[in-house]
N, C-alpha and C. Protein backbone atom coordinates (compact mmCIF):
# COMPACT_ATOMS: atom_id res chain seq x y z
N UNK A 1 -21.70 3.99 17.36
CA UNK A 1 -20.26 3.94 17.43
C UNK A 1 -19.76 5.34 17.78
N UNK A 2 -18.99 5.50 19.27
CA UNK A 2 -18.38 6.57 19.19
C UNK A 2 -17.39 7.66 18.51
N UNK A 3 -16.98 8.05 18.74
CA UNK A 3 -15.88 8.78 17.62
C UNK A 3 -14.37 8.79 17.99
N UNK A 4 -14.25 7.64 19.44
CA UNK A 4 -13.21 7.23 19.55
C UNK A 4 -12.93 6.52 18.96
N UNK A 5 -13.64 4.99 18.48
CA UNK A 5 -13.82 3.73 17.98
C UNK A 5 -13.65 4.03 16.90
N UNK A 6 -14.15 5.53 16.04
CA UNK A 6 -13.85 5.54 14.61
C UNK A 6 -12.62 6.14 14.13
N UNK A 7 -12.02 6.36 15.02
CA UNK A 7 -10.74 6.92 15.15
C UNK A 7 -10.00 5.79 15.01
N UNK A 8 -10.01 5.26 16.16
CA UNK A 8 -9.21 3.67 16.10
C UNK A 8 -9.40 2.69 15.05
N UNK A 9 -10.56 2.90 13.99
CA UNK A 9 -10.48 1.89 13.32
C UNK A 9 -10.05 2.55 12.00
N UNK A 10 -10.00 3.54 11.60
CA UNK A 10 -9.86 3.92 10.56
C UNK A 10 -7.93 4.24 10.89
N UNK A 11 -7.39 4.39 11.89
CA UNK A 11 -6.11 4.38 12.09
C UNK A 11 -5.48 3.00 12.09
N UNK A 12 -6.21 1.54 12.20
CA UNK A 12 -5.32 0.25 12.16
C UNK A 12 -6.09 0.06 10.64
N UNK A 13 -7.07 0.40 10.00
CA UNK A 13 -7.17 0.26 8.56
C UNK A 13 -6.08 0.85 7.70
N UNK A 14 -5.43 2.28 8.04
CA UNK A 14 -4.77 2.49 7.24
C UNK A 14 -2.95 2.16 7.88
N UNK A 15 -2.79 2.16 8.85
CA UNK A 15 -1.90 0.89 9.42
C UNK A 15 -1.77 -0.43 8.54
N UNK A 16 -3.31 -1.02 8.04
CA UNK A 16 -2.77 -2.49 7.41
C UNK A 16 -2.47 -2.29 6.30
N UNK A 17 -2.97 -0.70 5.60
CA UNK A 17 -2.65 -0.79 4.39
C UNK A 17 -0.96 -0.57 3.86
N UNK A 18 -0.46 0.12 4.94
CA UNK A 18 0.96 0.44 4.54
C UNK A 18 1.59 -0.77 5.00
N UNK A 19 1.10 -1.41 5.76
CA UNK A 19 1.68 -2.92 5.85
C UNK A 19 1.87 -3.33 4.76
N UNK A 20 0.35 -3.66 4.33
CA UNK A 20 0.39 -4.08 2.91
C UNK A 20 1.48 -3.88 1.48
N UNK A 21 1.61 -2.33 1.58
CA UNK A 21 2.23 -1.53 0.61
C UNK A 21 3.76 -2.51 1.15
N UNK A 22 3.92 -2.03 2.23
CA UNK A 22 5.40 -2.47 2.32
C UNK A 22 5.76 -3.82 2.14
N UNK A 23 4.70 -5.17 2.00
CA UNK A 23 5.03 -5.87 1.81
C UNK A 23 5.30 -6.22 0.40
N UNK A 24 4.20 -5.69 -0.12
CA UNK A 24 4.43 -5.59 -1.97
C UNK A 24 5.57 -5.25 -2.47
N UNK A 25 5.89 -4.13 -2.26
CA UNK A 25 7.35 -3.57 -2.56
C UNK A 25 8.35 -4.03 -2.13
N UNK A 26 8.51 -4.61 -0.82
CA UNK A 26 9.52 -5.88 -0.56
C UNK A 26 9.55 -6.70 -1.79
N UNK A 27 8.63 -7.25 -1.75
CA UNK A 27 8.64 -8.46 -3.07
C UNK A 27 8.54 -8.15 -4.03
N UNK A 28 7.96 -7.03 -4.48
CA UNK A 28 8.61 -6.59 -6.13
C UNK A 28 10.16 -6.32 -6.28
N UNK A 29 10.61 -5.98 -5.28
CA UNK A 29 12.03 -5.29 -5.17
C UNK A 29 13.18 -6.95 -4.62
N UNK A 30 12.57 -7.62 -4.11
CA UNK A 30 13.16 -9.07 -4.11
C UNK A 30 13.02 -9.86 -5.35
N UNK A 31 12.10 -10.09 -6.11
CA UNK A 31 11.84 -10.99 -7.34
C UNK A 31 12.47 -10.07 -8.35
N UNK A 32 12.65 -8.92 -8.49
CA UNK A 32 13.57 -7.89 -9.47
C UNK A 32 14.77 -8.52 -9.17
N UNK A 33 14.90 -8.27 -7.50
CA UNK A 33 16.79 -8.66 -7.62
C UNK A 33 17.04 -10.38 -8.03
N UNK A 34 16.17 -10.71 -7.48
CA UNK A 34 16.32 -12.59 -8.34
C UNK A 34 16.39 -12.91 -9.41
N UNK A 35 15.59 -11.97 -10.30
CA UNK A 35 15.84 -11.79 -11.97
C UNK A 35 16.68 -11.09 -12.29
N UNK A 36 17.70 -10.36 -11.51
CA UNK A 36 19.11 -10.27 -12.29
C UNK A 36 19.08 -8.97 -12.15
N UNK A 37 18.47 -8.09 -11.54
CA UNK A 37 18.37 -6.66 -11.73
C UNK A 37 19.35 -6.39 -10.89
N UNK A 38 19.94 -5.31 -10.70
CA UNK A 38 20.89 -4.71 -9.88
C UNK A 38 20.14 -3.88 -8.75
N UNK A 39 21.09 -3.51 -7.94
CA UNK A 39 20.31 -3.04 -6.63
C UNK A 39 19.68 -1.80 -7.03
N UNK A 40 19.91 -1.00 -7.74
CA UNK A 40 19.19 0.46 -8.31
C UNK A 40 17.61 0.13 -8.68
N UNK A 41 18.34 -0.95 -9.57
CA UNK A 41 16.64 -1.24 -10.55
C UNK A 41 15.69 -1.99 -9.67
N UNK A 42 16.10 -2.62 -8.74
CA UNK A 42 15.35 -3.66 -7.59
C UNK A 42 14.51 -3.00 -7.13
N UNK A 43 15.56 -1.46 -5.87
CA UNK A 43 14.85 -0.41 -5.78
C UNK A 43 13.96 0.63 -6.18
N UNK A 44 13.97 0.47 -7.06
CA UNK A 44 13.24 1.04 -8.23
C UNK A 44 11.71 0.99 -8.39
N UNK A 45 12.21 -0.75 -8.67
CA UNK A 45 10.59 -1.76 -9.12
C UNK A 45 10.06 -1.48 -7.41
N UNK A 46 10.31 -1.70 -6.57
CA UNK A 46 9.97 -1.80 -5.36
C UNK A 46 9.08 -0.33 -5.19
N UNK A 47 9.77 0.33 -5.25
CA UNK A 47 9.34 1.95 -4.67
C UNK A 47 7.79 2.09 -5.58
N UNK A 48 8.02 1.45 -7.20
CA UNK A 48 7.04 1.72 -8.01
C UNK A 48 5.88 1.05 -7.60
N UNK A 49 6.01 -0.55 -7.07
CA UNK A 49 5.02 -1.05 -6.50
C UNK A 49 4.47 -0.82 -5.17
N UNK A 50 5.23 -0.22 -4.44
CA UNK A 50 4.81 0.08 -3.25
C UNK A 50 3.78 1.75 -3.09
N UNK A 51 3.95 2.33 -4.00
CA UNK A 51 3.27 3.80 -4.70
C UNK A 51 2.03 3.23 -5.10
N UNK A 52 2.19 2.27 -6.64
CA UNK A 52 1.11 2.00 -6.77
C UNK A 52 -0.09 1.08 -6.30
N UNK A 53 0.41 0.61 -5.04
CA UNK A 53 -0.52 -0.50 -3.51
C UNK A 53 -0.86 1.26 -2.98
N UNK A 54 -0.64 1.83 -2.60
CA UNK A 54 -0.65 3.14 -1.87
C UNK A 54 -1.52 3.91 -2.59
N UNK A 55 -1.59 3.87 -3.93
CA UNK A 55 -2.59 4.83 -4.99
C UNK A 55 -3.71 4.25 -4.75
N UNK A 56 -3.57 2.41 -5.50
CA UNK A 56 -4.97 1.85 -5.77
C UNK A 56 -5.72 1.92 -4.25
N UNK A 57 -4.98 1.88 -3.05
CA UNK A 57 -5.69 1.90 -1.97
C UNK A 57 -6.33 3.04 -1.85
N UNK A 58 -6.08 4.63 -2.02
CA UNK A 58 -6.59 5.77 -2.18
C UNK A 58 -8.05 5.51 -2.93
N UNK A 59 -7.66 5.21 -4.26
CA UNK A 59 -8.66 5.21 -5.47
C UNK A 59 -9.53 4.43 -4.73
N UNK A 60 -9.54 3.19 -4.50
CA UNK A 60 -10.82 2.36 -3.97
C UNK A 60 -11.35 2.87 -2.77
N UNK A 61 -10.49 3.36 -1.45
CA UNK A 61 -11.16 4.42 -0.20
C UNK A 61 -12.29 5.14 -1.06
N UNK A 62 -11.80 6.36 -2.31
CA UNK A 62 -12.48 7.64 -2.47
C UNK A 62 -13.96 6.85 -2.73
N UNK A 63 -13.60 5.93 -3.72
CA UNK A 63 -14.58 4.88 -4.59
C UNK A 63 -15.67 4.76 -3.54
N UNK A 64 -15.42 4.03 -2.81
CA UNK A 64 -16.51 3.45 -1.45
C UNK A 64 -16.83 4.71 -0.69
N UNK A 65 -16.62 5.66 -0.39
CA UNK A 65 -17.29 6.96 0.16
C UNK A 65 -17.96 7.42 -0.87
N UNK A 66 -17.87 7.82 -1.86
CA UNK A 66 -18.73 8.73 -3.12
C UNK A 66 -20.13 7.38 -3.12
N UNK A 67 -19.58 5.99 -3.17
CA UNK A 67 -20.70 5.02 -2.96
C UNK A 67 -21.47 5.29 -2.18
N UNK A 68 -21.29 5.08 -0.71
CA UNK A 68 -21.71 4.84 0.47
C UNK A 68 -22.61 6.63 0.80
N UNK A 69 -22.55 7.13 0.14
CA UNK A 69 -22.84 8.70 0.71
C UNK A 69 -24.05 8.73 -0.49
């Protein structure tokens, strides 16, 4: 595998992950406001879940390199 290819794949891997993130935090920050929260606290829950999709994705990356090596 060249080192273009690993470029490209490790750039739409972490592409899906902020997908990911952003979809989480959409929906933590939608099911907050459905349960009555106000737009502060919606935002809130959202930002918190979307950090912690963004962390655990870090933590499990470092995880699988310290493995794999």
């Amino acid at each position: 595998m060249n080192i273009s290819t690993k470029v490209a794949v490790t750039l739409l891997a972490a592409a899906n992950v902020v997908i990911i993130a952003l979809i989480v935090g959409w929906a933590a920050g939608h099911l907050a406001h459905r349960d009555g929260a106000r737009h502060s606290q919606a935002i809130g829950r959202a930002v918190i879940a979307f950090g912690g999709t963004l962390t655990l994705a870090a933590t499990l990356t470092l995880t699988l390199l310290q493995v794999l090596q």
